[in-house]
PDB file of N, CA and C in Angstrom:
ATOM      1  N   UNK A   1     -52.836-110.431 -35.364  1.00  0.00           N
ATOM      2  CA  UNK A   1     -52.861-109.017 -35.698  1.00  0.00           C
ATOM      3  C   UNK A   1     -52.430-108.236 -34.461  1.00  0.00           C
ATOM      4  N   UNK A   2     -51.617-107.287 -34.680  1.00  0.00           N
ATOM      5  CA  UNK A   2     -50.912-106.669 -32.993  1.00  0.00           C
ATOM      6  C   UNK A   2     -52.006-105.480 -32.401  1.00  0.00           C
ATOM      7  N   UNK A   3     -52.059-105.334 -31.872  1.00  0.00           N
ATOM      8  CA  UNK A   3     -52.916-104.239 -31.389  1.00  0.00           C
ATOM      9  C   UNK A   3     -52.411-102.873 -31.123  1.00  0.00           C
ATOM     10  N   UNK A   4     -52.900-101.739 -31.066  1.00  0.00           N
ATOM     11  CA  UNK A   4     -52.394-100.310 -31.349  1.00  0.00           C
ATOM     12  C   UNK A   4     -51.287-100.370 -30.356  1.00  0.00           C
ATOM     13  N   UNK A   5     -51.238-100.378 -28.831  1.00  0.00           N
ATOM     14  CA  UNK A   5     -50.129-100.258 -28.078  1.00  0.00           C
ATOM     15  C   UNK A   5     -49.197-100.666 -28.650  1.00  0.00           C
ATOM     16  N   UNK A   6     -48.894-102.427 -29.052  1.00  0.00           N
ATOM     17  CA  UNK A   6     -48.111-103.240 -29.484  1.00  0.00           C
ATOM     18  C   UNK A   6     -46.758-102.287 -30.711  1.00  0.00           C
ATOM     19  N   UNK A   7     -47.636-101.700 -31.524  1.00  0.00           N
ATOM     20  CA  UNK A   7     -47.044-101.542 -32.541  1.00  0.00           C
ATOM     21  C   UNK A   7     -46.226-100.128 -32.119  1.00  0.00           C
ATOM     22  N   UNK A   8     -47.094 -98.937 -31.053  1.00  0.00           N
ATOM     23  CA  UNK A   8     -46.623 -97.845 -30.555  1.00  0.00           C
ATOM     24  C   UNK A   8     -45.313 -98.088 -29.209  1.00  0.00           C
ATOM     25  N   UNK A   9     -45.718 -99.315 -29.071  1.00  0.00           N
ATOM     26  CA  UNK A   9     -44.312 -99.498 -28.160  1.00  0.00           C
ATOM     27  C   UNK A   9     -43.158-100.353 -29.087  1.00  0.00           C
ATOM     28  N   UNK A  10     -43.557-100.691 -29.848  1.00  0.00           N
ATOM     29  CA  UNK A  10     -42.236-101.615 -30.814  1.00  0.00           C
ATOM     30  C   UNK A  10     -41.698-100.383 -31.729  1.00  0.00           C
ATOM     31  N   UNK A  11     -42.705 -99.160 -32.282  1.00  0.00           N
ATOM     32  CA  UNK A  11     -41.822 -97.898 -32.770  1.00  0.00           C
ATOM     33  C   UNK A  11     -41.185 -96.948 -31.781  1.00  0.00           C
ATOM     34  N   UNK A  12     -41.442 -96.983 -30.372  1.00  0.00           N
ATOM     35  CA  UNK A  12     -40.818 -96.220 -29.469  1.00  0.00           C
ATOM     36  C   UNK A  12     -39.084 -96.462 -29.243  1.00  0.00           C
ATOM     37  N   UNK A  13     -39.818 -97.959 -29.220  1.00  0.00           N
ATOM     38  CA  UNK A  13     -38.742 -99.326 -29.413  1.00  0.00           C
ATOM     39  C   UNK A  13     -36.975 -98.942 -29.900  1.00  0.00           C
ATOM     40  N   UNK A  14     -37.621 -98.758 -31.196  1.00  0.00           N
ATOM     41  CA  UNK A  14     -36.978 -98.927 -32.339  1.00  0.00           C
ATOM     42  C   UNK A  14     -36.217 -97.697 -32.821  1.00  0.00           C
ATOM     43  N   UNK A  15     -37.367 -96.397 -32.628  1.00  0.00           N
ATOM     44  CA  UNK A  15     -36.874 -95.403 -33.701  1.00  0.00           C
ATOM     45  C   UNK A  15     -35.430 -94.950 -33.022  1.00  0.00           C
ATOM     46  N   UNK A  16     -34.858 -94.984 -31.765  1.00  0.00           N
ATOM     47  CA  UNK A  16     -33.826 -94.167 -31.186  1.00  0.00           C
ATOM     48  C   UNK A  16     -32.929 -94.872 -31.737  1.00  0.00           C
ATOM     49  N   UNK A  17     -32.605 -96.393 -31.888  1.00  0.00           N
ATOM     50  CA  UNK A  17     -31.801 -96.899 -32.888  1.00  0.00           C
ATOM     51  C   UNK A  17     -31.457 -96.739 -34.080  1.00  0.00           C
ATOM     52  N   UNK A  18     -32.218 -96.757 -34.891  1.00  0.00           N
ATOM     53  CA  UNK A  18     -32.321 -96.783 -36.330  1.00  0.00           C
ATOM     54  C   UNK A  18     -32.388 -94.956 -37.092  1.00  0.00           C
ATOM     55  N   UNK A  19     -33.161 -94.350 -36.428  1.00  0.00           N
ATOM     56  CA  UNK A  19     -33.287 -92.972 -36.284  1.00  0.00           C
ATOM     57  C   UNK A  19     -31.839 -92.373 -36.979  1.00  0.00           C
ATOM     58  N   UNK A  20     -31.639 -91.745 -38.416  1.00  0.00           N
ATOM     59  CA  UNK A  20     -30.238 -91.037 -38.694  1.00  0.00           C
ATOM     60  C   UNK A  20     -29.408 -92.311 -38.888  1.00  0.00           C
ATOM     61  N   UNK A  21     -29.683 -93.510 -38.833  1.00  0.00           N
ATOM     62  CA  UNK A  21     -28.610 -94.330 -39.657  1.00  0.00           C
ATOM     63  C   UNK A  21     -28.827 -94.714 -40.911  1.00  0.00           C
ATOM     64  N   UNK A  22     -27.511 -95.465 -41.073  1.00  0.00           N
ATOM     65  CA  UNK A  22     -27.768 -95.861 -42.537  1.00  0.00           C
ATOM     66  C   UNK A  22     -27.629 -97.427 -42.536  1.00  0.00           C
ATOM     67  N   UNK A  23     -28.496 -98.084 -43.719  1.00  0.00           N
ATOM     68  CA  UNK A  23     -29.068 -99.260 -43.794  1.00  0.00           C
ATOM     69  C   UNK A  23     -27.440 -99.968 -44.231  1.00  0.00           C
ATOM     70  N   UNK A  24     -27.149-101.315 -43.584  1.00  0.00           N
ATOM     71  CA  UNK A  24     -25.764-102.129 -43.825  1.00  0.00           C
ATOM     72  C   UNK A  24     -26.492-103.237 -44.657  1.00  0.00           C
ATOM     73  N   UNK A  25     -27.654-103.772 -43.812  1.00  0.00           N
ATOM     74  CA  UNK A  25     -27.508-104.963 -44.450  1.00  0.00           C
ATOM     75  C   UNK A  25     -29.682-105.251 -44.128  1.00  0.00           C
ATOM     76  N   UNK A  26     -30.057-105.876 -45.126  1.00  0.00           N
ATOM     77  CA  UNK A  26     -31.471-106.297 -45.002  1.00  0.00           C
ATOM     78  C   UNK A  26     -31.569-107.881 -45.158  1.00  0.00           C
ATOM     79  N   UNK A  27     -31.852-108.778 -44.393  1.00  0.00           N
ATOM     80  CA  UNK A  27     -32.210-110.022 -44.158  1.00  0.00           C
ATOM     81  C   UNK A  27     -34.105-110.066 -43.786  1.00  0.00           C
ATOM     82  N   UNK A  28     -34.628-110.847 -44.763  1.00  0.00           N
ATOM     83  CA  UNK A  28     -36.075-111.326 -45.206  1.00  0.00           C
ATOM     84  C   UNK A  28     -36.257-112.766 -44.745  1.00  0.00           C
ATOM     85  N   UNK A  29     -36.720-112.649 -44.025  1.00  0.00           N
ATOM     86  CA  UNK A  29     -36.946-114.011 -43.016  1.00  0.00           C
ATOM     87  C   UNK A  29     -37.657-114.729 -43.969  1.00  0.00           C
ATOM     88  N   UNK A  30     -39.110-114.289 -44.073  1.00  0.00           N
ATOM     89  CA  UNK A  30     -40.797-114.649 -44.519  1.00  0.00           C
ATOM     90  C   UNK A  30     -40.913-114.132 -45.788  1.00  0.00           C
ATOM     91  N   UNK A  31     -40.126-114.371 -47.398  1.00  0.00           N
ATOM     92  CA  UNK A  31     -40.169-113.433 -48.507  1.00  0.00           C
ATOM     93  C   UNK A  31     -41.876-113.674 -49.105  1.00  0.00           C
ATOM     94  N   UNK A  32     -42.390-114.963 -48.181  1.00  0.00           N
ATOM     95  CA  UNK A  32     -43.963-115.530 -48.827  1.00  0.00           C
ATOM     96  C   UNK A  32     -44.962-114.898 -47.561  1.00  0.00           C
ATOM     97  N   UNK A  33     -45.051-113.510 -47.806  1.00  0.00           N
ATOM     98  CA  UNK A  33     -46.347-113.148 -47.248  1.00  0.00           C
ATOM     99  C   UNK A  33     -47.538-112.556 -48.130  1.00  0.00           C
ATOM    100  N   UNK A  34     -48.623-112.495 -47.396  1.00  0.00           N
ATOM    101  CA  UNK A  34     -49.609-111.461 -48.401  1.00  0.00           C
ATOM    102  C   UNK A  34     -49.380-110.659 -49.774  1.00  0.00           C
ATOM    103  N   UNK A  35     -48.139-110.513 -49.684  1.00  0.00           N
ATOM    104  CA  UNK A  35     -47.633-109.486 -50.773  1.00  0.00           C
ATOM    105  C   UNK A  35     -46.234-109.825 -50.974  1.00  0.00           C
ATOM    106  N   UNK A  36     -45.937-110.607 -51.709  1.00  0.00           N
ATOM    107  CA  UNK A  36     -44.342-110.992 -51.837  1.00  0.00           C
ATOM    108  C   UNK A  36     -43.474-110.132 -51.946  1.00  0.00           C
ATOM    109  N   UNK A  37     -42.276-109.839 -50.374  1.00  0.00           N
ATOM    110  CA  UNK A  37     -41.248-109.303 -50.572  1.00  0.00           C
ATOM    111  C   UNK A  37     -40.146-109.072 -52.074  1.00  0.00           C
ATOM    112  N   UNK A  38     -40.250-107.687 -52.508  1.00  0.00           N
ATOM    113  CA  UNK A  38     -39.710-107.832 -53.790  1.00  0.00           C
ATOM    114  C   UNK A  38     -38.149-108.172 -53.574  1.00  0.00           C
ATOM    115  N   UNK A  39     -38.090-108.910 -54.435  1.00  0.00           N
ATOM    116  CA  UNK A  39     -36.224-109.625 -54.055  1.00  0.00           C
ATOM    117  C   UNK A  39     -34.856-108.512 -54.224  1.00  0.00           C
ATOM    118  N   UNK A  40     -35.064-107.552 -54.924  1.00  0.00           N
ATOM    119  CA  UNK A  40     -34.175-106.266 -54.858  1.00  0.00           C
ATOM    120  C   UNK A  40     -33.978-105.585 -53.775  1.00  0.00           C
ATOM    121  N   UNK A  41     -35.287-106.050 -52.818  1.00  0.00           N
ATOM    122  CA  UNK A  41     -35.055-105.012 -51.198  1.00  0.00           C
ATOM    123  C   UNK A  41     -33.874-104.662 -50.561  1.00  0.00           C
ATOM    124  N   UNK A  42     -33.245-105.878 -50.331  1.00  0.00           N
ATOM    125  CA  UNK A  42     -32.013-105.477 -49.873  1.00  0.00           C
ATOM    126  C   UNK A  42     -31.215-104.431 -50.243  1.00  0.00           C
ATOM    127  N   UNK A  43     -31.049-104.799 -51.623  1.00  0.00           N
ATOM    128  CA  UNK A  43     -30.100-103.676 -52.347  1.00  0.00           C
ATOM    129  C   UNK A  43     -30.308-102.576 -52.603  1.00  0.00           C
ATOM    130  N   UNK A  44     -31.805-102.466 -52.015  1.00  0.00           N
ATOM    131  CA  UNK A  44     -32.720-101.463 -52.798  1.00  0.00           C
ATOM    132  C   UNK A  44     -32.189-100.143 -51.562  1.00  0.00           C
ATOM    133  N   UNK A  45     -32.411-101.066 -50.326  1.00  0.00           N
ATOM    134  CA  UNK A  45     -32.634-100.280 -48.998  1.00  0.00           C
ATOM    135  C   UNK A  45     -30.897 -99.824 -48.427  1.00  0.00           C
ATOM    136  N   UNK A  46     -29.901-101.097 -48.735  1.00  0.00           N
ATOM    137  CA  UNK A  46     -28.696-100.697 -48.196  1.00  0.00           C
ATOM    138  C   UNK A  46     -28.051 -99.463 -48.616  1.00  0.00           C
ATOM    139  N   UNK A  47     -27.391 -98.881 -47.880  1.00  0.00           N
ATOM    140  CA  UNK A  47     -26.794 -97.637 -47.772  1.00  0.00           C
ATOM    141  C   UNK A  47     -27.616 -96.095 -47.591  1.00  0.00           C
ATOM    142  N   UNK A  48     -29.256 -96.720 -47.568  1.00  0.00           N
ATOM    143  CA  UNK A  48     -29.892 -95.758 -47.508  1.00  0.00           C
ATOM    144  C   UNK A  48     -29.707 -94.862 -45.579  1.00  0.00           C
ATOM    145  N   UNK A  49     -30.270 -93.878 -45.268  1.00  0.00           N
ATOM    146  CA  UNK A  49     -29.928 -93.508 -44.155  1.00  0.00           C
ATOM    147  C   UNK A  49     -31.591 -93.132 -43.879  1.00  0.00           C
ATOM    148  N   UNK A  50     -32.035 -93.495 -42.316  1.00  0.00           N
ATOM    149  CA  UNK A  50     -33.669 -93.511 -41.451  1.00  0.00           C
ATOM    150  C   UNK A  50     -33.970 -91.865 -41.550  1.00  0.00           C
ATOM    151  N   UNK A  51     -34.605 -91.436 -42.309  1.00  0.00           N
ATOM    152  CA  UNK A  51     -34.989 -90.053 -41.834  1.00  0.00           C
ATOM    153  C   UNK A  51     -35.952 -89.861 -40.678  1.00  0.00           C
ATOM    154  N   UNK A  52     -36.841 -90.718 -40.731  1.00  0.00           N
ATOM    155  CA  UNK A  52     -37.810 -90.257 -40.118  1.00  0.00           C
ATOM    156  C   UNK A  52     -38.540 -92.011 -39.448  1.00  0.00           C
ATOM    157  N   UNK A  53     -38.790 -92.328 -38.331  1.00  0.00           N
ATOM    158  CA  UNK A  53     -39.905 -93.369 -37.831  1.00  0.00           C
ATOM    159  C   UNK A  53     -41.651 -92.916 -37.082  1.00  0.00           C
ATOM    160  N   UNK A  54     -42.305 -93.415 -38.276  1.00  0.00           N
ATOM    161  CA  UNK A  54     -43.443 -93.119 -37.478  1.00  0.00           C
ATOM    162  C   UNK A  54     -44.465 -93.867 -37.769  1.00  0.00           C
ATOM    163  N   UNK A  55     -45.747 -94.040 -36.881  1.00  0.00           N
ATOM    164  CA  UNK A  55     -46.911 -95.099 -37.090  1.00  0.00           C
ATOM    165  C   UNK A  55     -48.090 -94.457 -37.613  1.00  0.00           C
ATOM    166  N   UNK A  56     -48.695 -95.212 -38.506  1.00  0.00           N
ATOM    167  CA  UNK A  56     -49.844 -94.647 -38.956  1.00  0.00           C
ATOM    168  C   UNK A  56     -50.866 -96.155 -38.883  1.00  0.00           C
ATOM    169  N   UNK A  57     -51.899 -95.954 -37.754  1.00  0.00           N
ATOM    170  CA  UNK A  57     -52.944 -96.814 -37.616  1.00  0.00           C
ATOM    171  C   UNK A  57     -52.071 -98.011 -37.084  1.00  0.00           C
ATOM    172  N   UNK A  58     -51.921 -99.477 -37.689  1.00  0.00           N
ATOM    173  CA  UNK A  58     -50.952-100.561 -37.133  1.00  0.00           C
ATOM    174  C   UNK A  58     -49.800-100.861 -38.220  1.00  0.00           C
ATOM    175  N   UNK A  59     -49.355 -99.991 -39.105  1.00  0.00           N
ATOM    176  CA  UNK A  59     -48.183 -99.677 -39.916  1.00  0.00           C
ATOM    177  C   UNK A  59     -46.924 -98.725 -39.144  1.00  0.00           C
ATOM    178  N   UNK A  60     -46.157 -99.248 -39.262  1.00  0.00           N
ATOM    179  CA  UNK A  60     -44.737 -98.696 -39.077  1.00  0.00           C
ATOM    180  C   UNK A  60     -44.615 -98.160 -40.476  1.00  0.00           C
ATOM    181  N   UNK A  61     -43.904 -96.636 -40.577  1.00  0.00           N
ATOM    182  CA  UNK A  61     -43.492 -96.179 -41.222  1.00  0.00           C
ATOM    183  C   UNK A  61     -41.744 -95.763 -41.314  1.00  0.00           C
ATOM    184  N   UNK A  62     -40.907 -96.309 -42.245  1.00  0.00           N
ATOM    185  CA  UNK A  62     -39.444 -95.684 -41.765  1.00  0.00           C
ATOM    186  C   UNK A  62     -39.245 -94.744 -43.286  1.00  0.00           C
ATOM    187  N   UNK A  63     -38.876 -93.518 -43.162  1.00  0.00           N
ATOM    188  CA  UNK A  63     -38.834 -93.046 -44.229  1.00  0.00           C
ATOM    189  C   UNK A  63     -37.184 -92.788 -44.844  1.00  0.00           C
ATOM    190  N   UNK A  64     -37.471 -92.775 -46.042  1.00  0.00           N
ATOM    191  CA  UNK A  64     -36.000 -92.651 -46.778  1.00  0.00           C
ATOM    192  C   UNK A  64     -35.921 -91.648 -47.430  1.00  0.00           C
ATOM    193  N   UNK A  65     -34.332 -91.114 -48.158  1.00  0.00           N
ATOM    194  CA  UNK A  65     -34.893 -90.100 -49.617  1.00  0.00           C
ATOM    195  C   UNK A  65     -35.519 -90.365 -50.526  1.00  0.00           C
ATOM    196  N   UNK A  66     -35.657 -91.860 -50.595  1.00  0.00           N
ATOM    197  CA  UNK A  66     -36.139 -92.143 -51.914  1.00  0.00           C
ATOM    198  C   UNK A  66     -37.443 -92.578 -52.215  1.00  0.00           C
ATOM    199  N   UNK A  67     -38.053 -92.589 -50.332  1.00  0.00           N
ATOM    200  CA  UNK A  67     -39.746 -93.503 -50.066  1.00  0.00           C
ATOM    201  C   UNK A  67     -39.985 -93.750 -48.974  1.00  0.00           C
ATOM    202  N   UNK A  68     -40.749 -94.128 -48.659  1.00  0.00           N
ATOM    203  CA  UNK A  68     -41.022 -94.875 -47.269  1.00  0.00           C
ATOM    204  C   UNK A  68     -41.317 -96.088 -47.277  1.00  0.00           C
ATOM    205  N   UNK A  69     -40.793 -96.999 -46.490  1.00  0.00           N
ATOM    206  CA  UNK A  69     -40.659 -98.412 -45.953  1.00  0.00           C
ATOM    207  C   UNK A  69     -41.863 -98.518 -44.854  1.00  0.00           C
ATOM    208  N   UNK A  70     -43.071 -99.427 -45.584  1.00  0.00           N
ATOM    209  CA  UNK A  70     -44.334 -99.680 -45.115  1.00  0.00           C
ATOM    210  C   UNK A  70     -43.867-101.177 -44.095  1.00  0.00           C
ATOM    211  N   UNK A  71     -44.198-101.228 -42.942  1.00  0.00           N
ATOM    212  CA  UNK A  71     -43.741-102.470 -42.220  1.00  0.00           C
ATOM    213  C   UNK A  71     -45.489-102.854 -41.101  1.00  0.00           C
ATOM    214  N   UNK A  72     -45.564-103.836 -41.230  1.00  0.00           N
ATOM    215  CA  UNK A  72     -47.190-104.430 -40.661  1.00  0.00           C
ATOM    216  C   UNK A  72     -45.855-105.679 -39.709  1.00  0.00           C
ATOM    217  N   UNK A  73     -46.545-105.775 -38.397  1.00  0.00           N
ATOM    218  CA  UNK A  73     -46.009-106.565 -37.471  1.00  0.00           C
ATOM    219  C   UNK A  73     -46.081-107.974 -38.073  1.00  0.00           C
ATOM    220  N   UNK A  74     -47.556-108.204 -38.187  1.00  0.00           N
ATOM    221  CA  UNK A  74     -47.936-109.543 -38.897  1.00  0.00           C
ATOM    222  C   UNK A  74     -47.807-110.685 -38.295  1.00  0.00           C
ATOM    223  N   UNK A  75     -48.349-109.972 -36.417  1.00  0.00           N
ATOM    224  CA  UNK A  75     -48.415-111.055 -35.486  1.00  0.00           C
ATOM    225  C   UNK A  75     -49.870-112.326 -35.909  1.00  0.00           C
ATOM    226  N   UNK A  76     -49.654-113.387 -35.648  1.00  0.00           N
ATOM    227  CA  UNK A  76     -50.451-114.330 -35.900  1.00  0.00           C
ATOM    228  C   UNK A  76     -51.641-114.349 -34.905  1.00  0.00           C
ATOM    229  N   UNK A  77     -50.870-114.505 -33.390  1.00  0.00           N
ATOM    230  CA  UNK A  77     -51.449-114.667 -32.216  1.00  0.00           C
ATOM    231  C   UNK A  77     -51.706-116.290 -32.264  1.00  0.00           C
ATOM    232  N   UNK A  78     -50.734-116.851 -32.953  1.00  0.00           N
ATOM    233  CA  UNK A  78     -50.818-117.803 -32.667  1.00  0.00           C
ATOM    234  C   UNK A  78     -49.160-118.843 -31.975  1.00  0.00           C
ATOM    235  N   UNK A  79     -48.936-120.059 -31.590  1.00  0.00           N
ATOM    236  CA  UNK A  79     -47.708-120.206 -31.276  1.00  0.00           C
ATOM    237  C   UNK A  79     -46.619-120.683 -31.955  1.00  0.00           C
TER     238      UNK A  79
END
């Protein structure tokens, strides 16, 4: 489980990249977690453009026009 810094430095990270672009391509490493990645994601998310990155508690938030993209690190802490 990542801890509050972890996740506030991986969105600091992140948002100046992604921030105002638009989605090309989505690759699902792990589609078997807690909650099975729905298999449309990709298509669901490409061409969309980042409005907004922000954290709430140890959730990444990336928002779209159409929703927001809930993201959990889903560190193990293990090797």
């Amino acid at each position: 489980m990542p801890e509050l810094p972890e996740v506030e430095t991986t969105l600091r990270g992140i948002a100046p990249h992604i921030l105002r672009q638009t989605v090309c391509a989505v690759t699902v490493r792990q589609p078997k977690l807690r909650w099975q990645i729905p298999p449309a994601l990709p298509e669901t998310l490409r061409g969309l453009v980042v409005h907004e990155c922000r954290r709430r508690a140890k959730y990444l938030l990336i928002r779209f026009d159409t929703g927001v993209l809930l993201v959990h690190l889903g560190m193990s802490g293990s090797k």
